[in-house]
PDB file of N, CA and C in Angstrom:
ATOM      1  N   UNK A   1      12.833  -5.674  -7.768  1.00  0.00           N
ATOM      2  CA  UNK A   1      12.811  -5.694  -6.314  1.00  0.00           C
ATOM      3  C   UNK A   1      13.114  -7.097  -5.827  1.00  0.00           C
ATOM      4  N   UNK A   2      13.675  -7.108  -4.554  1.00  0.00           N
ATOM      5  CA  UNK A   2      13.826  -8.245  -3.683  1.00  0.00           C
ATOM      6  C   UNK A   2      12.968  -8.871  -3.353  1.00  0.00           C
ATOM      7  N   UNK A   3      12.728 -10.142  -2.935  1.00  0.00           N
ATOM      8  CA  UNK A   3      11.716 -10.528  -1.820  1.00  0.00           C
ATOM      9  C   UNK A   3      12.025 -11.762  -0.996  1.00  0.00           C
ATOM     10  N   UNK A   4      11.629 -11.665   0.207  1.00  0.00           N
ATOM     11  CA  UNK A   4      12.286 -13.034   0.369  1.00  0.00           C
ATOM     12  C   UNK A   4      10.746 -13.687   0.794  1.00  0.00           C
ATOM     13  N   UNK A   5      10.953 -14.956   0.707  1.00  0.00           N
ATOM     14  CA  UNK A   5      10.117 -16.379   1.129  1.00  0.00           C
ATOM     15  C   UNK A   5      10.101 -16.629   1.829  1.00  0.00           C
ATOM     16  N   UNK A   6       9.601 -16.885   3.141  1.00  0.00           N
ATOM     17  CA  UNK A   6       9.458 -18.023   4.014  1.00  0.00           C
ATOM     18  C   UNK A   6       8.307 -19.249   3.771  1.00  0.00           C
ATOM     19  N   UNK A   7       8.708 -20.358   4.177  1.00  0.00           N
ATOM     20  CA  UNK A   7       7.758 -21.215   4.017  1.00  0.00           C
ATOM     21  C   UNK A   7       7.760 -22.486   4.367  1.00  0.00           C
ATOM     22  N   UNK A   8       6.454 -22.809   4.984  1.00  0.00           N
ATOM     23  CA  UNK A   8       6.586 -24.194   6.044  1.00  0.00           C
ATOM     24  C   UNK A   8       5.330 -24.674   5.542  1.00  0.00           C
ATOM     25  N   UNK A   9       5.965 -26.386   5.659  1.00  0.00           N
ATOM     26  CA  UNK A   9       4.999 -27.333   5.459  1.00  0.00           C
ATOM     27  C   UNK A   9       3.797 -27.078   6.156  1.00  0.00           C
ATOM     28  N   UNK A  10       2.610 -27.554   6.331  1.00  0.00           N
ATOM     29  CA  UNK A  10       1.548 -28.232   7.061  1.00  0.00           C
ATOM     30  C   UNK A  10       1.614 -29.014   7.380  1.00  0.00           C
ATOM     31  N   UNK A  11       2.550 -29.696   8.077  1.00  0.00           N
ATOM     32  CA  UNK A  11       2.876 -31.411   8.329  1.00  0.00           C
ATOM     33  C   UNK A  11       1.684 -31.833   9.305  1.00  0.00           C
ATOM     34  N   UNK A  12       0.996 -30.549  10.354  1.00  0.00           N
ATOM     35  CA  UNK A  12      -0.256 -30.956  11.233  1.00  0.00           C
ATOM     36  C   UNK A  12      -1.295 -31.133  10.081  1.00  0.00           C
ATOM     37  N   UNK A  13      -1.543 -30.495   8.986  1.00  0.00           N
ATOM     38  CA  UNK A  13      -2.464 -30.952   8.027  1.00  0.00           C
ATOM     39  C   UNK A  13      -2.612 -31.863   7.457  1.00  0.00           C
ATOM     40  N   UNK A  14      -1.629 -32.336   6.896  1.00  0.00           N
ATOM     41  CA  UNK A  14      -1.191 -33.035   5.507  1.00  0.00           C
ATOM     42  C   UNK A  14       0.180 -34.348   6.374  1.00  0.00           C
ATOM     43  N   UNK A  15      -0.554 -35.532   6.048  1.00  0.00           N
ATOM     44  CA  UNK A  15       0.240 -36.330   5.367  1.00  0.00           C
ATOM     45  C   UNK A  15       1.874 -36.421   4.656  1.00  0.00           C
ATOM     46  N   UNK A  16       3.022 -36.897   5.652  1.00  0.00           N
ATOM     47  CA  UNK A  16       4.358 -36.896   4.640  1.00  0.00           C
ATOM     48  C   UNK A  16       3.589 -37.476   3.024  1.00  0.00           C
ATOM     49  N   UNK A  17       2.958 -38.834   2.877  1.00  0.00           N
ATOM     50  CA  UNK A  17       2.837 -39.545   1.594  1.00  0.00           C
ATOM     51  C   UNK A  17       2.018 -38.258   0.828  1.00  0.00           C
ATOM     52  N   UNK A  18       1.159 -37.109   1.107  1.00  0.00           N
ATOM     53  CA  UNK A  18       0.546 -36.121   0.262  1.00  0.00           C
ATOM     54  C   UNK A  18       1.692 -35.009   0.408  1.00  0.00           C
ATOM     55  N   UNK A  19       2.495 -34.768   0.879  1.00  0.00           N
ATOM     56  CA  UNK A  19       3.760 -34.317   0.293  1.00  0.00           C
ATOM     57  C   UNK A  19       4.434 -35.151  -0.548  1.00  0.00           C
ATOM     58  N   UNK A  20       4.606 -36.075  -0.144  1.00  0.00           N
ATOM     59  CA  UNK A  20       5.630 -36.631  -1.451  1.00  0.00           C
ATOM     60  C   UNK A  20       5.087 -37.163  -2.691  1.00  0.00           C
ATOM     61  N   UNK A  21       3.434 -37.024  -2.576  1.00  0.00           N
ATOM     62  CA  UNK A  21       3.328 -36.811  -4.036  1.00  0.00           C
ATOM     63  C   UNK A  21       3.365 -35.848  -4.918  1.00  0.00           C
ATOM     64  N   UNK A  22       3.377 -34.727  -4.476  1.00  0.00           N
ATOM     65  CA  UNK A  22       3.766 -33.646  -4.996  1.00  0.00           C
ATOM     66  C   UNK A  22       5.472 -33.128  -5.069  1.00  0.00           C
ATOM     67  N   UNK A  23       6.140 -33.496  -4.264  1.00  0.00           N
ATOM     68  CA  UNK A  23       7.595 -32.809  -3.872  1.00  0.00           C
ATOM     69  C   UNK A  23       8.145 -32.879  -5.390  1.00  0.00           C
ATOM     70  N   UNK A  24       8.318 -34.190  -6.567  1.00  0.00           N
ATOM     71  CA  UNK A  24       8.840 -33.872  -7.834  1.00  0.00           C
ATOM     72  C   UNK A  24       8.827 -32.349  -8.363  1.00  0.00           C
ATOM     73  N   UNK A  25       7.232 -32.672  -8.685  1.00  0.00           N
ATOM     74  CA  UNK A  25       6.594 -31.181  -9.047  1.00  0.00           C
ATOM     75  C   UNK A  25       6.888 -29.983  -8.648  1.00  0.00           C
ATOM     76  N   UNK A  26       7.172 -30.084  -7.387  1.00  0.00           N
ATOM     77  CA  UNK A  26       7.220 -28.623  -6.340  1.00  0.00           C
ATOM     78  C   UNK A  26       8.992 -28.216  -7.093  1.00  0.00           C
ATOM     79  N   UNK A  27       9.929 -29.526  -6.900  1.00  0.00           N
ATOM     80  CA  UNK A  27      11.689 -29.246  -6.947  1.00  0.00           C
ATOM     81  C   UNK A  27      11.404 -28.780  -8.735  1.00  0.00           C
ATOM     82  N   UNK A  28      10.393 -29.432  -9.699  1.00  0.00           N
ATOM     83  CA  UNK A  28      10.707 -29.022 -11.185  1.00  0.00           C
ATOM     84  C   UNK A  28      10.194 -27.377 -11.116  1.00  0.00           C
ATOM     85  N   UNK A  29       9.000 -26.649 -10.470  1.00  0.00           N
ATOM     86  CA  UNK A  29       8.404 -25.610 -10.563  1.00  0.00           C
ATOM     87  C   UNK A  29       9.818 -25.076 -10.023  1.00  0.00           C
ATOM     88  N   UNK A  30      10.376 -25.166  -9.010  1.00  0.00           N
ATOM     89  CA  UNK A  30      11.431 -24.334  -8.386  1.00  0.00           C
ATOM     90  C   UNK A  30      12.674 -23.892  -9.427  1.00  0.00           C
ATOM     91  N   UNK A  31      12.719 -25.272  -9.746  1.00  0.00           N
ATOM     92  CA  UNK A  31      13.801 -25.074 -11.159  1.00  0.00           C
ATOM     93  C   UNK A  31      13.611 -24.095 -12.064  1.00  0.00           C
ATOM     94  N   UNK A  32      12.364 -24.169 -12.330  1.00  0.00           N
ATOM     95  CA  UNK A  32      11.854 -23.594 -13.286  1.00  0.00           C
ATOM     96  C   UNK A  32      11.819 -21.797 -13.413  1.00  0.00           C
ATOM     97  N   UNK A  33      11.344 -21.607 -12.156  1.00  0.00           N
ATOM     98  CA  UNK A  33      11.514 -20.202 -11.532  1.00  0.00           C
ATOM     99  C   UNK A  33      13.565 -19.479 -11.590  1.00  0.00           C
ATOM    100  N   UNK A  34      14.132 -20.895 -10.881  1.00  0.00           N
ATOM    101  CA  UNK A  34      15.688 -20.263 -11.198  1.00  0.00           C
ATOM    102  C   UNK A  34      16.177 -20.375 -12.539  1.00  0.00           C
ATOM    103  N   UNK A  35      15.554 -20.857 -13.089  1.00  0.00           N
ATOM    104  CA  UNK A  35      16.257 -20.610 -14.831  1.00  0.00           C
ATOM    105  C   UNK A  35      15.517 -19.335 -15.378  1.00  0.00           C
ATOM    106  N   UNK A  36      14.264 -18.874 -14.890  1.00  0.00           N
ATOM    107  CA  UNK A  36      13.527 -17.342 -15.074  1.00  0.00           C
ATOM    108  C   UNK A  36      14.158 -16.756 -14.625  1.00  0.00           C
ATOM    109  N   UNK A  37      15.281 -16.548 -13.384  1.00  0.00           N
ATOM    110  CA  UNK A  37      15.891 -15.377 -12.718  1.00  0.00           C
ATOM    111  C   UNK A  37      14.994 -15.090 -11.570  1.00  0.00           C
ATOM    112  N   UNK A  38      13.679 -15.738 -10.891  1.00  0.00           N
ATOM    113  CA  UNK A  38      13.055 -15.659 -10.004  1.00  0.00           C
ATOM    114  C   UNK A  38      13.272 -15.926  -8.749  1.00  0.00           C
ATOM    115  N   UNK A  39      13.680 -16.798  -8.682  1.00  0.00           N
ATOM    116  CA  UNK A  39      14.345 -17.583  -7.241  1.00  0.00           C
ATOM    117  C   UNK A  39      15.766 -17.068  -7.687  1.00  0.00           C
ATOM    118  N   UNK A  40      16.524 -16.344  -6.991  1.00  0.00           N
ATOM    119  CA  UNK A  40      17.506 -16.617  -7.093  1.00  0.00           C
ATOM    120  C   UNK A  40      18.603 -16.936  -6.253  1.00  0.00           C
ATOM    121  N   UNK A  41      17.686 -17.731  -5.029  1.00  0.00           N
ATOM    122  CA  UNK A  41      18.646 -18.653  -4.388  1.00  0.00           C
ATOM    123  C   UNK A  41      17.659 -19.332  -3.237  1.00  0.00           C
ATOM    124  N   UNK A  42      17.907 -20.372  -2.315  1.00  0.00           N
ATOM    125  CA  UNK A  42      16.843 -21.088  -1.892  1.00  0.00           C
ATOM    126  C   UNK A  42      17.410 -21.754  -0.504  1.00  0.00           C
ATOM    127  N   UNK A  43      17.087 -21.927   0.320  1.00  0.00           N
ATOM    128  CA  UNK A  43      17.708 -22.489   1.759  1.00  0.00           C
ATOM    129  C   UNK A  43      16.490 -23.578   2.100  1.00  0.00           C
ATOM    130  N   UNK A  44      16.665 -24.477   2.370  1.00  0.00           N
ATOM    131  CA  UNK A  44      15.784 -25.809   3.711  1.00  0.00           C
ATOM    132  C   UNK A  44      15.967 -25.278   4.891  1.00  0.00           C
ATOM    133  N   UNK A  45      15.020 -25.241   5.301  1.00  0.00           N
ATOM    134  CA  UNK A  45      14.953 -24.721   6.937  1.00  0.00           C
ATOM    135  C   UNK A  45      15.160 -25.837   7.601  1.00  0.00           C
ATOM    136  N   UNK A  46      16.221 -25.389   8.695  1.00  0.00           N
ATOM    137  CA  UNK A  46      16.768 -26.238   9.784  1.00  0.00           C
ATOM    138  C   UNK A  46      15.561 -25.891  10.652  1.00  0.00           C
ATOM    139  N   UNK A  47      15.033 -25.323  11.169  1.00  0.00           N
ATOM    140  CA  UNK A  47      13.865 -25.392  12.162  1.00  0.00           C
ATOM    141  C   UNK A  47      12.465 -25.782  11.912  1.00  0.00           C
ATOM    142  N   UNK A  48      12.106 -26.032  10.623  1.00  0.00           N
ATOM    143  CA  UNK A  48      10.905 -26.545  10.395  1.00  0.00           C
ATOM    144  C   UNK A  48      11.126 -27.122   8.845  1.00  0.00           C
ATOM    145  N   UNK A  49      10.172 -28.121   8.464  1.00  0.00           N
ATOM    146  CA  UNK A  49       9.832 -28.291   7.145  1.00  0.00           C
ATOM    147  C   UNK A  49       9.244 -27.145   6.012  1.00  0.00           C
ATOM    148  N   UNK A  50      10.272 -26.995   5.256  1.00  0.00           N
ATOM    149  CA  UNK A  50       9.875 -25.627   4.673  1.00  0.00           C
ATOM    150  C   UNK A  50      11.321 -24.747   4.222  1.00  0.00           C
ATOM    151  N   UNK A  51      11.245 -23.609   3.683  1.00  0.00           N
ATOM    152  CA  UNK A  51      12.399 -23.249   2.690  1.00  0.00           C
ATOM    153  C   UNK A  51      12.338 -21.798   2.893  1.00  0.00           C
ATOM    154  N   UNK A  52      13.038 -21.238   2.130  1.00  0.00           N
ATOM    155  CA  UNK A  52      13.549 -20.123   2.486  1.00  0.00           C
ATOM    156  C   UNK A  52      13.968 -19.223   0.805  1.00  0.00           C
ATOM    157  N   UNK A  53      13.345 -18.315  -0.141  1.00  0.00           N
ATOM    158  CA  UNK A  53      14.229 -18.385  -0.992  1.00  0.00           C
ATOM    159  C   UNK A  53      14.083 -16.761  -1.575  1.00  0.00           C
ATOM    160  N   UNK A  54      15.015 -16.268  -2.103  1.00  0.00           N
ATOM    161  CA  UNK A  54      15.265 -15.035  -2.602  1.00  0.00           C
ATOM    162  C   UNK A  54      14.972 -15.148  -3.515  1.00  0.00           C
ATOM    163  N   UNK A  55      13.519 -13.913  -3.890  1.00  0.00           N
ATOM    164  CA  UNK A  55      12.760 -13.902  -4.937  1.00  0.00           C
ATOM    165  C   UNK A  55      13.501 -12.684  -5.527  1.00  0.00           C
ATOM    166  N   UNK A  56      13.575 -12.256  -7.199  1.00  0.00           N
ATOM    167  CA  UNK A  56      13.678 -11.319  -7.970  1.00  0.00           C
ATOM    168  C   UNK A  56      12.361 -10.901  -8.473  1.00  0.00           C
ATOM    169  N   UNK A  57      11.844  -9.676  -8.255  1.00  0.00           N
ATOM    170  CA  UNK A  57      10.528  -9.524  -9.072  1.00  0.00           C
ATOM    171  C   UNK A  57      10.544  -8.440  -9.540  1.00  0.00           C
ATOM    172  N   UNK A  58       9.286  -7.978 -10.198  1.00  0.00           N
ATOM    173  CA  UNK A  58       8.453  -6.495 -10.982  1.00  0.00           C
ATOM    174  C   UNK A  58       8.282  -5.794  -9.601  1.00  0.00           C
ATOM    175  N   UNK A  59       7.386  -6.692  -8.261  1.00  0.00           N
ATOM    176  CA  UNK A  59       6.661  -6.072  -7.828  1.00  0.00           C
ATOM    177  C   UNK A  59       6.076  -6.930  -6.501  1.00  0.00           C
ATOM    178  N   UNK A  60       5.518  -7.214  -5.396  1.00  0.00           N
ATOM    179  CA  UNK A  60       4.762  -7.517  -4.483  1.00  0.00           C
ATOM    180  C   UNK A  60       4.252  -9.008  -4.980  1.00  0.00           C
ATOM    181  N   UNK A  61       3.323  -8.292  -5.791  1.00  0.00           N
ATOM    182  CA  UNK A  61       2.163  -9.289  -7.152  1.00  0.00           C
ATOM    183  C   UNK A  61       2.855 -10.038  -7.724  1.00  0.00           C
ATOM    184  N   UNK A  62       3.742  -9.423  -8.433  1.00  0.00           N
ATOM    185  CA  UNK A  62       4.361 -10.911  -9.216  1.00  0.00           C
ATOM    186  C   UNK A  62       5.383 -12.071  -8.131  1.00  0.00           C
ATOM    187  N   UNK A  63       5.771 -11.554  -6.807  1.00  0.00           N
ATOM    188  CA  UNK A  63       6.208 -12.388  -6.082  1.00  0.00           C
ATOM    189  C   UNK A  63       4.889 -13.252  -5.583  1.00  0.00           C
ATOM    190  N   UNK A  64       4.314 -12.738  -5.231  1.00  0.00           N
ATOM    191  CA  UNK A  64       3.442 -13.591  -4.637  1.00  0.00           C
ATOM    192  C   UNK A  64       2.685 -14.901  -5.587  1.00  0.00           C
ATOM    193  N   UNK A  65       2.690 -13.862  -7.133  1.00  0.00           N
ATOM    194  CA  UNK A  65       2.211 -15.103  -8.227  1.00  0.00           C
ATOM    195  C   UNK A  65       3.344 -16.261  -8.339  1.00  0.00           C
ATOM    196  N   UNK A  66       4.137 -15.948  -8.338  1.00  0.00           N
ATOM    197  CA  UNK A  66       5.725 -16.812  -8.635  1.00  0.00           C
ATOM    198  C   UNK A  66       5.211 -17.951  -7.221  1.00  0.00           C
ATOM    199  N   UNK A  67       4.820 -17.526  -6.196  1.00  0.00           N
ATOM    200  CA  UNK A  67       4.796 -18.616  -4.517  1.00  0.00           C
ATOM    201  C   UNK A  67       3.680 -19.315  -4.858  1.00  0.00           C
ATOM    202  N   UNK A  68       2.947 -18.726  -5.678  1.00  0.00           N
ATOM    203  CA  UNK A  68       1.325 -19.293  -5.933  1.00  0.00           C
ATOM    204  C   UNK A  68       1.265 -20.504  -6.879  1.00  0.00           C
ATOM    205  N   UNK A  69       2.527 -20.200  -7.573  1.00  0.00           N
ATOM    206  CA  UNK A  69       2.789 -20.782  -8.678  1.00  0.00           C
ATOM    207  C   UNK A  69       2.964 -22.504  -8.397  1.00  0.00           C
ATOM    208  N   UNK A  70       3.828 -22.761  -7.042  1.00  0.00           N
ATOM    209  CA  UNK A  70       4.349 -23.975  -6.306  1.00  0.00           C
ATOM    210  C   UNK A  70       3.011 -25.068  -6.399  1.00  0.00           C
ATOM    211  N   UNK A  71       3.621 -26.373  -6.456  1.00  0.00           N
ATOM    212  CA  UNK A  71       2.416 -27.240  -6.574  1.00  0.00           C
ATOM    213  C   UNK A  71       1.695 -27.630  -5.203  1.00  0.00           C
ATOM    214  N   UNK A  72       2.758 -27.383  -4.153  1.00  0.00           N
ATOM    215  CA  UNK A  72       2.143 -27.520  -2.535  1.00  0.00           C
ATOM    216  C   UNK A  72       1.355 -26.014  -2.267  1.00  0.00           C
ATOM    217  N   UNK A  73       1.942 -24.727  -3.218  1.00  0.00           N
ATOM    218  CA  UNK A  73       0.787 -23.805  -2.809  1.00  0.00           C
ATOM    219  C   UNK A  73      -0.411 -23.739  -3.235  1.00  0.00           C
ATOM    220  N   UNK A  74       0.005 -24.477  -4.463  1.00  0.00           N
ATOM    221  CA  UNK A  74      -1.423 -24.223  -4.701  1.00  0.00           C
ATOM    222  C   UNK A  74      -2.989 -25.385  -4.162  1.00  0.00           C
ATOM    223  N   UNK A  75      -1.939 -26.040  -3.560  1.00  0.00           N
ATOM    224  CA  UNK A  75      -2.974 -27.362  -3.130  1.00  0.00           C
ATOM    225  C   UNK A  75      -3.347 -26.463  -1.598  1.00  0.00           C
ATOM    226  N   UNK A  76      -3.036 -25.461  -1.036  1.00  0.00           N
ATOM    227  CA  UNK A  76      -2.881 -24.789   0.813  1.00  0.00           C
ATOM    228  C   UNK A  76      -1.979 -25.842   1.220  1.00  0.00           C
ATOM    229  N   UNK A  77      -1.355 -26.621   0.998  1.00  0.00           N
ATOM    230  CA  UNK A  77      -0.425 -27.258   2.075  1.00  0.00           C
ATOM    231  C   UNK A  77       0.763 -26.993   2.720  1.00  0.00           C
ATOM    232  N   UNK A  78       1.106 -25.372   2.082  1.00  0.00           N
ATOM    233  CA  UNK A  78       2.480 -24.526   2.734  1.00  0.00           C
ATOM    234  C   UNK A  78       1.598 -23.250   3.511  1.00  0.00           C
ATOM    235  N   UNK A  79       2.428 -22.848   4.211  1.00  0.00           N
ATOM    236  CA  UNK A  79       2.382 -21.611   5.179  1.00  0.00           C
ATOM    237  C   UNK A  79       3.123 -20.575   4.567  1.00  0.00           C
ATOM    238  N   UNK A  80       3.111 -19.353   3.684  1.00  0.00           N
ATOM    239  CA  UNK A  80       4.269 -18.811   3.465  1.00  0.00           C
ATOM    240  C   UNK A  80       3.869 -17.058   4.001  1.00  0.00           C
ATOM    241  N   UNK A  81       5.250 -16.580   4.293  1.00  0.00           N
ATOM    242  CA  UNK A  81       4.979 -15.330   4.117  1.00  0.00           C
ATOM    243  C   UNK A  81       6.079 -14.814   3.178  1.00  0.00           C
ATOM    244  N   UNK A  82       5.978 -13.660   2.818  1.00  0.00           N
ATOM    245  CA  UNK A  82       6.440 -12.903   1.985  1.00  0.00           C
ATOM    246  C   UNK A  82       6.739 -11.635   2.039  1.00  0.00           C
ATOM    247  N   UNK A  83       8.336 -10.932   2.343  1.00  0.00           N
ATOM    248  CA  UNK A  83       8.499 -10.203   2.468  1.00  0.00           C
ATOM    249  C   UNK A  83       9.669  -9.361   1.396  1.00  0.00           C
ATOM    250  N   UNK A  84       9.108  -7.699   1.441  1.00  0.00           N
ATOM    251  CA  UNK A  84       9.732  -6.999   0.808  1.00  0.00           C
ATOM    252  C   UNK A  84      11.443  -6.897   1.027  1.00  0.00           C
ATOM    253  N   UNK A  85      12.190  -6.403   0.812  1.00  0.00           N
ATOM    254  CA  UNK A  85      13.284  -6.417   0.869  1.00  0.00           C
ATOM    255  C   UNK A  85      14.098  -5.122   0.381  1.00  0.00           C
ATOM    256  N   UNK A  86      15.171  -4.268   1.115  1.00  0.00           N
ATOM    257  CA  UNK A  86      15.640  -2.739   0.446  1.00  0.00           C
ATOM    258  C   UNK A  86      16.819  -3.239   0.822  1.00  0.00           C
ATOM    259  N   UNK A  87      17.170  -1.761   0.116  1.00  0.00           N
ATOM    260  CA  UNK A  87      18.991  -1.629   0.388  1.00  0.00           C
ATOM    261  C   UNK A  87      19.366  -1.215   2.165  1.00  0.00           C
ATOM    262  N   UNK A  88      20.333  -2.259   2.495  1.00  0.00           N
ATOM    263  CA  UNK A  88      20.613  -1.435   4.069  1.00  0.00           C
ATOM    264  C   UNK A  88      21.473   0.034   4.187  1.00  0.00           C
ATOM    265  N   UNK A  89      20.711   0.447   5.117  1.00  0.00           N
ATOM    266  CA  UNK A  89      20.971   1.359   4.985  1.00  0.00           C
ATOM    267  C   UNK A  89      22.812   2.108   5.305  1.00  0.00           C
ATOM    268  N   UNK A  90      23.739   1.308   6.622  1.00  0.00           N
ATOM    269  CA  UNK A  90      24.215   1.508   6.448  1.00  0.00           C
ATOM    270  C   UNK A  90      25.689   1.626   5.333  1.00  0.00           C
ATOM    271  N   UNK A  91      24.762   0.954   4.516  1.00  0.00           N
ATOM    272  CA  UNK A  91      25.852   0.924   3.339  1.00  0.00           C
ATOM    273  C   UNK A  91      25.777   2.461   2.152  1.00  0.00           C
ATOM    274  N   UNK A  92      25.117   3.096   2.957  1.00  0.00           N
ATOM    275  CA  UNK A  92      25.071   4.449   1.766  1.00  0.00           C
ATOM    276  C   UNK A  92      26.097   5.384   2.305  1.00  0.00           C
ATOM    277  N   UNK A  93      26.481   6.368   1.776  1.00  0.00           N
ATOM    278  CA  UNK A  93      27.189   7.146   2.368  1.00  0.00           C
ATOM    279  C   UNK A  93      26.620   8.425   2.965  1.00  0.00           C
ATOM    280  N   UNK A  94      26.716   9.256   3.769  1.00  0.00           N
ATOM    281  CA  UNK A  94      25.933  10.547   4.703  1.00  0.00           C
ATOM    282  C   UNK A  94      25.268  10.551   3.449  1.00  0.00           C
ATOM    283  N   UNK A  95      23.748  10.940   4.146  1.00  0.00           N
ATOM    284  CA  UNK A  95      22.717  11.966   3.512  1.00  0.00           C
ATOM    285  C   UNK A  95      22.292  11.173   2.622  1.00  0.00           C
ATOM    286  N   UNK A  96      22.764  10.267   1.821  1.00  0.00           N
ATOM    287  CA  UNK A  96      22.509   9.402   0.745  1.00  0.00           C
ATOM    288  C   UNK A  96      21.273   7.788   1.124  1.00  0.00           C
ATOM    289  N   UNK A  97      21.184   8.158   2.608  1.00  0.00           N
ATOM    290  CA  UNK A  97      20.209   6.949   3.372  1.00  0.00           C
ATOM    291  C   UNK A  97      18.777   8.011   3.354  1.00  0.00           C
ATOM    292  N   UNK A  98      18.727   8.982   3.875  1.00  0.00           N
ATOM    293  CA  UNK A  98      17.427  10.040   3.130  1.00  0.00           C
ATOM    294  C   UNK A  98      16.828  10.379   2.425  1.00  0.00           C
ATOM    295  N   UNK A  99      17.975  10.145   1.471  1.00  0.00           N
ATOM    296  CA  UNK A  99      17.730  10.442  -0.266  1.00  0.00           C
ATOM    297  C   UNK A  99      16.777   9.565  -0.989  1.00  0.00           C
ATOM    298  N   UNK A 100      17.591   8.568  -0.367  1.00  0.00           N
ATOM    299  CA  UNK A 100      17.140   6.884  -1.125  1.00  0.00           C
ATOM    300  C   UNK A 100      15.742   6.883  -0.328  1.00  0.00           C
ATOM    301  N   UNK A 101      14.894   6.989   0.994  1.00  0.00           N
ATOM    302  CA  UNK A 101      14.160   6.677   1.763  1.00  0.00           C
ATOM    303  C   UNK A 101      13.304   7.670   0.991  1.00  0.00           C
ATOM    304  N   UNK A 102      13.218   9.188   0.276  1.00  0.00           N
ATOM    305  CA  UNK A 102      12.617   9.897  -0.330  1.00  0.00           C
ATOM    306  C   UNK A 102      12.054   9.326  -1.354  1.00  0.00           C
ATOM    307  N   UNK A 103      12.926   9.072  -1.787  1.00  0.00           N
ATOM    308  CA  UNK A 103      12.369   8.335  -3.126  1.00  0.00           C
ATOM    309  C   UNK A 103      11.592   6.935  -3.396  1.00  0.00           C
ATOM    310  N   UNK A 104      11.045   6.247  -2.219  1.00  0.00           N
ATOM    311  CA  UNK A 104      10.340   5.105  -1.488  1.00  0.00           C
ATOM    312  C   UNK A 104      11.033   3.728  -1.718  1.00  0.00           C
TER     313      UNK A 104
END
């Protein structure tokens, strides 16, 4: 399954210098995830501090373990949400958008 990331600093919480002691860590964990096939792709948000990235997973759980995984998540100093992701629909052909929605 898909998932995508959102995710923003705490910059009202936290300190730029307690981000940037972590940011190494955070860019090697990220790496680390795209050589797993986990991330498999990643954006900087133009509107806030914070990223954007297309997760590959099992499941919900293992996306969320993969975000948990980050060295700013796991300290609370990101905001993230996390969302599921399907096939659009108009790309099926008649009857074949029902089918697929049957089957969850």
């Amino acid at each position: 399954m898909q998932f995508i990331s959102i995710s923003r600093r705490l910059t009202e919480r936290f300190a730029g210098e307690q981000f940037d002691a972590h940011i190494d860590a955070e860019r090697d964990r990220v790496r680390e995830l795209y050589r797993e096939g986990v991330v498999r792709s990643i954006w900087s948000r133009k509107d806030a501090a914070g990223a954007v990235m297309l997760l590959e997973c099992a499941d919900g759980a293992a996306a969320q373990a993969a975000v948990e995984s980050l060295p700013l998540a796991r300290r609370g100093m990101l905001e993230v949400q996390i969302l599921p992701l399907g096939a659009y629909p108009a790309f099926f052909p008649n009857g074949m958008e029902r089918e697929n929605r049957k089957r969850g």
